[in-house]
C-alpha atoms as a PDB file:
ATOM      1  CA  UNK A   1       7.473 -10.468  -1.175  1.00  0.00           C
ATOM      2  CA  UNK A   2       4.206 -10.420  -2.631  1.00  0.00           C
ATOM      3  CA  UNK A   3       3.131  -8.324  -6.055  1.00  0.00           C
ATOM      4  CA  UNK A   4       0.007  -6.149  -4.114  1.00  0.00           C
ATOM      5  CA  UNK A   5       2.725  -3.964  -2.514  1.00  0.00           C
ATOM      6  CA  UNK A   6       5.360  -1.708  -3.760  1.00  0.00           C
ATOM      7  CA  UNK A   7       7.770  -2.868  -1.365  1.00  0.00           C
ATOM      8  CA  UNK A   8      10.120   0.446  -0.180  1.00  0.00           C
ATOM      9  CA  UNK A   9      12.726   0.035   2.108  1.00  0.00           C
ATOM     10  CA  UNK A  10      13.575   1.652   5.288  1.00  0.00           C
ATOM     11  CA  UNK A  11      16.315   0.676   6.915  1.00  0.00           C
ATOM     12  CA  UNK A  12      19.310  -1.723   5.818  1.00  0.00           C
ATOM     13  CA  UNK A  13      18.764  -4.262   9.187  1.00  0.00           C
ATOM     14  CA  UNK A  14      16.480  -3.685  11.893  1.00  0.00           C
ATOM     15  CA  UNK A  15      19.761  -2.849  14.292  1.00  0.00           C
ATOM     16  CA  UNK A  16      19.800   0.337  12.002  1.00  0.00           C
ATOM     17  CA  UNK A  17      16.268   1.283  13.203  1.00  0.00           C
ATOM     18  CA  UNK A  18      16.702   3.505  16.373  1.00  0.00           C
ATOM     19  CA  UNK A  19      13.856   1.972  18.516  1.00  0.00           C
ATOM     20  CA  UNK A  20      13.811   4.466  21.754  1.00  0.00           C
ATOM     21  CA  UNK A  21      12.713   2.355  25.186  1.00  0.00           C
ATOM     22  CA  UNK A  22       9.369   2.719  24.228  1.00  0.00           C
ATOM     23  CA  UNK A  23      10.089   0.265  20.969  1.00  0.00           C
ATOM     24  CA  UNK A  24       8.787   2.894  18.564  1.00  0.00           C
ATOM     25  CA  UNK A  25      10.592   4.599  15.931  1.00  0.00           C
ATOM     26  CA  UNK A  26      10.144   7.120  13.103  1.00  0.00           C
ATOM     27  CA  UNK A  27      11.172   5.981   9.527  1.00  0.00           C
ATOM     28  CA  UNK A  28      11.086   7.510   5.962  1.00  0.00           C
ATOM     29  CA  UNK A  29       9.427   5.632   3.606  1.00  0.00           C
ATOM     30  CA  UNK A  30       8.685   6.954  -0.325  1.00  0.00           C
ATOM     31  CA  UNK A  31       9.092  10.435   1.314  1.00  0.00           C
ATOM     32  CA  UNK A  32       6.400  10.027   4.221  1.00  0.00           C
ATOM     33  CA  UNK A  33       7.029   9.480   8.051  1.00  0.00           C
ATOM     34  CA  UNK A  34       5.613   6.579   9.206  1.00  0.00           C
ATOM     35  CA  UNK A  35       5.778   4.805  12.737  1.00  0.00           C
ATOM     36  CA  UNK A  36       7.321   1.192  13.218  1.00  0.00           C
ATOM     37  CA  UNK A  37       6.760  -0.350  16.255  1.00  0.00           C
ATOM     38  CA  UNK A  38       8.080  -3.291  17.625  1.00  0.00           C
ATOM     39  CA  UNK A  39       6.614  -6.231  19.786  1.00  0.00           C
ATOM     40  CA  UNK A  40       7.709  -9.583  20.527  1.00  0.00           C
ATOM     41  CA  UNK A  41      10.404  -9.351  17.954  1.00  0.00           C
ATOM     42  CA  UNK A  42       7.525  -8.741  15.083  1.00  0.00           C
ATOM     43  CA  UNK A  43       7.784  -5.487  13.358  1.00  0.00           C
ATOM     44  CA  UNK A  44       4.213  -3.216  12.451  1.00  0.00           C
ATOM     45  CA  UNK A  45       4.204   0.068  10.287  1.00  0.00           C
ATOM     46  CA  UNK A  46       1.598   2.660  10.438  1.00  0.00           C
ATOM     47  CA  UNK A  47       1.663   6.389   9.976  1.00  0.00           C
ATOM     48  CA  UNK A  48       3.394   8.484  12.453  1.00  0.00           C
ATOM     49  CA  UNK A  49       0.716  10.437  13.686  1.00  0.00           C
ATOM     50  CA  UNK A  50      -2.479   9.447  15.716  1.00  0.00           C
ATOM     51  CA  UNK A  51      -6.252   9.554  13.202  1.00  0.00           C
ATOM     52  CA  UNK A  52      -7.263  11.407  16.391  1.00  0.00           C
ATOM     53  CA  UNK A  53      -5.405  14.573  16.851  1.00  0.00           C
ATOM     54  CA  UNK A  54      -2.548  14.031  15.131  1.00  0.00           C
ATOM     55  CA  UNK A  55      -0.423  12.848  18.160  1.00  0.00           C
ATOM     56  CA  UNK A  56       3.051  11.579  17.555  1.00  0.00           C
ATOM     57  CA  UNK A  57       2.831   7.637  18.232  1.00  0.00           C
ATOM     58  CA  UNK A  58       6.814   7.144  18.688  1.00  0.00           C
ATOM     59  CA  UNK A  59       6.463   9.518  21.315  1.00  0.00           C
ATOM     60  CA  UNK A  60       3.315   7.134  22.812  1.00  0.00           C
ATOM     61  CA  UNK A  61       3.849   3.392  24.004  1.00  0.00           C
ATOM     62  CA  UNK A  62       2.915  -0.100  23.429  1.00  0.00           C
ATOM     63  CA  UNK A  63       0.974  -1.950  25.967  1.00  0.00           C
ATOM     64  CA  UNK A  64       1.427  -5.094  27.513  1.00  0.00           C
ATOM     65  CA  UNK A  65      -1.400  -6.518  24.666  1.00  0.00           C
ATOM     66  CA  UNK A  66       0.919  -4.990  21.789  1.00  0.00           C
ATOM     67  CA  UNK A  67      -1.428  -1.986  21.501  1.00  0.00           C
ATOM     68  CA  UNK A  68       0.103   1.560  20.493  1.00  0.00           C
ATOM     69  CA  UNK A  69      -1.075   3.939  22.646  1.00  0.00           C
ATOM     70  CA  UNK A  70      -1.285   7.630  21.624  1.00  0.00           C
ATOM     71  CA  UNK A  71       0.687  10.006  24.066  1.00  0.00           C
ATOM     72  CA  UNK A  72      -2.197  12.940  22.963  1.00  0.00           C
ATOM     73  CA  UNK A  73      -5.719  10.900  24.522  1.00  0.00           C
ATOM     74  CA  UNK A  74      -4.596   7.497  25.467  1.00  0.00           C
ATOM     75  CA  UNK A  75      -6.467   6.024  22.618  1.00  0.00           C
ATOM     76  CA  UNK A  76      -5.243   2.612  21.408  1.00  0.00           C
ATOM     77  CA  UNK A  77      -4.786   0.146  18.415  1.00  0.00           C
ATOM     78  CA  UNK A  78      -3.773  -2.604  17.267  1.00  0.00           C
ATOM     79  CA  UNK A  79      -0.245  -2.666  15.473  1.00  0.00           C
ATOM     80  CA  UNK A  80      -1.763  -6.148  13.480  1.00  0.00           C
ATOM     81  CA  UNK A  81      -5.302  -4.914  12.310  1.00  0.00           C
ATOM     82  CA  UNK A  82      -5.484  -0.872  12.870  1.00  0.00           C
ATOM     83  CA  UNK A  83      -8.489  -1.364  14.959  1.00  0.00           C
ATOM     84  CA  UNK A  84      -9.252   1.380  17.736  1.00  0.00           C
ATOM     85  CA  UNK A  85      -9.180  -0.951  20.834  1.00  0.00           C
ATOM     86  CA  UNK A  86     -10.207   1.668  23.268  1.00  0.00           C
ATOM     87  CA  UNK A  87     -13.759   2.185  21.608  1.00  0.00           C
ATOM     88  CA  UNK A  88     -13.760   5.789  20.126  1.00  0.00           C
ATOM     89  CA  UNK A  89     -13.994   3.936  16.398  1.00  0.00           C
ATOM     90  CA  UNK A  90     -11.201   5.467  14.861  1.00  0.00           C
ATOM     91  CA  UNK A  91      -8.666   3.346  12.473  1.00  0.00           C
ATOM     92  CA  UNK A  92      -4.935   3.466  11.914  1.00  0.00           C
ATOM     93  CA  UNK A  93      -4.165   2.823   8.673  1.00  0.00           C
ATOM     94  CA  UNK A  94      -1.080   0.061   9.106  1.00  0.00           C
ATOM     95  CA  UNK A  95       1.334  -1.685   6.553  1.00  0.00           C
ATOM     96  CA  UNK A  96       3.072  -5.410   6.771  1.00  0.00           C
ATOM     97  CA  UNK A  97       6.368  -5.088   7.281  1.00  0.00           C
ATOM     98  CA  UNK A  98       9.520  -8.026   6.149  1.00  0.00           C
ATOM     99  CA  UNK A  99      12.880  -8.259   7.032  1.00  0.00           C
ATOM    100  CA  UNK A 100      15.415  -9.755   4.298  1.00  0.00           C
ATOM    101  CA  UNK A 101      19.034  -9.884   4.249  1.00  0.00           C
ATOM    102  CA  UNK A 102      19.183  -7.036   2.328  1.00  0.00           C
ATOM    103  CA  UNK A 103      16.796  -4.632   4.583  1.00  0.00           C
ATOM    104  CA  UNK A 104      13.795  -3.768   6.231  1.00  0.00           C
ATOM    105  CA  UNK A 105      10.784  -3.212   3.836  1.00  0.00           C
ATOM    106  CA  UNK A 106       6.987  -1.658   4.424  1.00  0.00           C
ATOM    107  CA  UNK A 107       4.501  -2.823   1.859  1.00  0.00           C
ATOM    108  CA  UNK A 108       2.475  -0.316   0.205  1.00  0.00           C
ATOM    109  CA  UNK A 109      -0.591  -0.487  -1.765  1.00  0.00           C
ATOM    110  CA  UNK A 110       0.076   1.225  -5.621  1.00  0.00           C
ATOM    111  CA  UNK A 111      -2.366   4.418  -4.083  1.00  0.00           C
ATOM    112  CA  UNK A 112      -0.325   4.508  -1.249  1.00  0.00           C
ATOM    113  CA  UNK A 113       2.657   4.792  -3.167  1.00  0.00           C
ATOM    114  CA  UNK A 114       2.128   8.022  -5.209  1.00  0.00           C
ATOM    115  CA  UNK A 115       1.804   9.366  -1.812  1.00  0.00           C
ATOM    116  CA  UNK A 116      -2.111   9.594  -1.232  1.00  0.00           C
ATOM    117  CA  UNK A 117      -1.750   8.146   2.594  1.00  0.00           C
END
């Protein structure tokens, strides 16, 4: 795991995360909710709520190009990058994500750690 990131775990194996059909799920990590989604087996964190409104994006879905979709406004991004992919120019702050024997982690920068998401 590299040093950039506090790494906090989430869950103790990814069975333990309760992905609803929709392949989202809401986590705790250092105190915050956050969003992981899941795609093609990879695993992508990002905050649980939409930059837009404030939509809850476990309750959204993930398109057939791996996009979370906001259930709010329809507005998309990518899990990998954060970009808005439906052109309104908003960003979603995301997080890598790695699975070890001993758990599921999200990276966080040192900021992002004292709770300033």
């Amino acid at each position: 795991m590299s040093n950039q990131y506090r790494w906090v775990k989430v869950a103790e194996s990814v069975e333990e995360i309760s992905f609803s059909a929709n392949n989202l799920a809401e986590v705790v990590a250092n105190d915050k909710r956050i969003c992981i989604g899941k795609y093609k087996d990879e695993l992508f964190a990002f905050p649980a709520r939409c930059p837009h409104a404030s939509g809850v994006l476990a309750e959204g879905f993930i398109d057939a190009l791996g996009n979370v979709v906001c259930p709010l406004h329809r507005y998309k991004f990518c899990m990998k990058n954060g970009r808005n992919v439906s052109g309104e120019g908003y960003y979603l702050k995301h997080w890598p994500v790695e699975v070890k024997e001993d758990g599921v982690f999200v990276g966080m920068e040192s900021k992002n750690f004292l709770g300033l998401f």
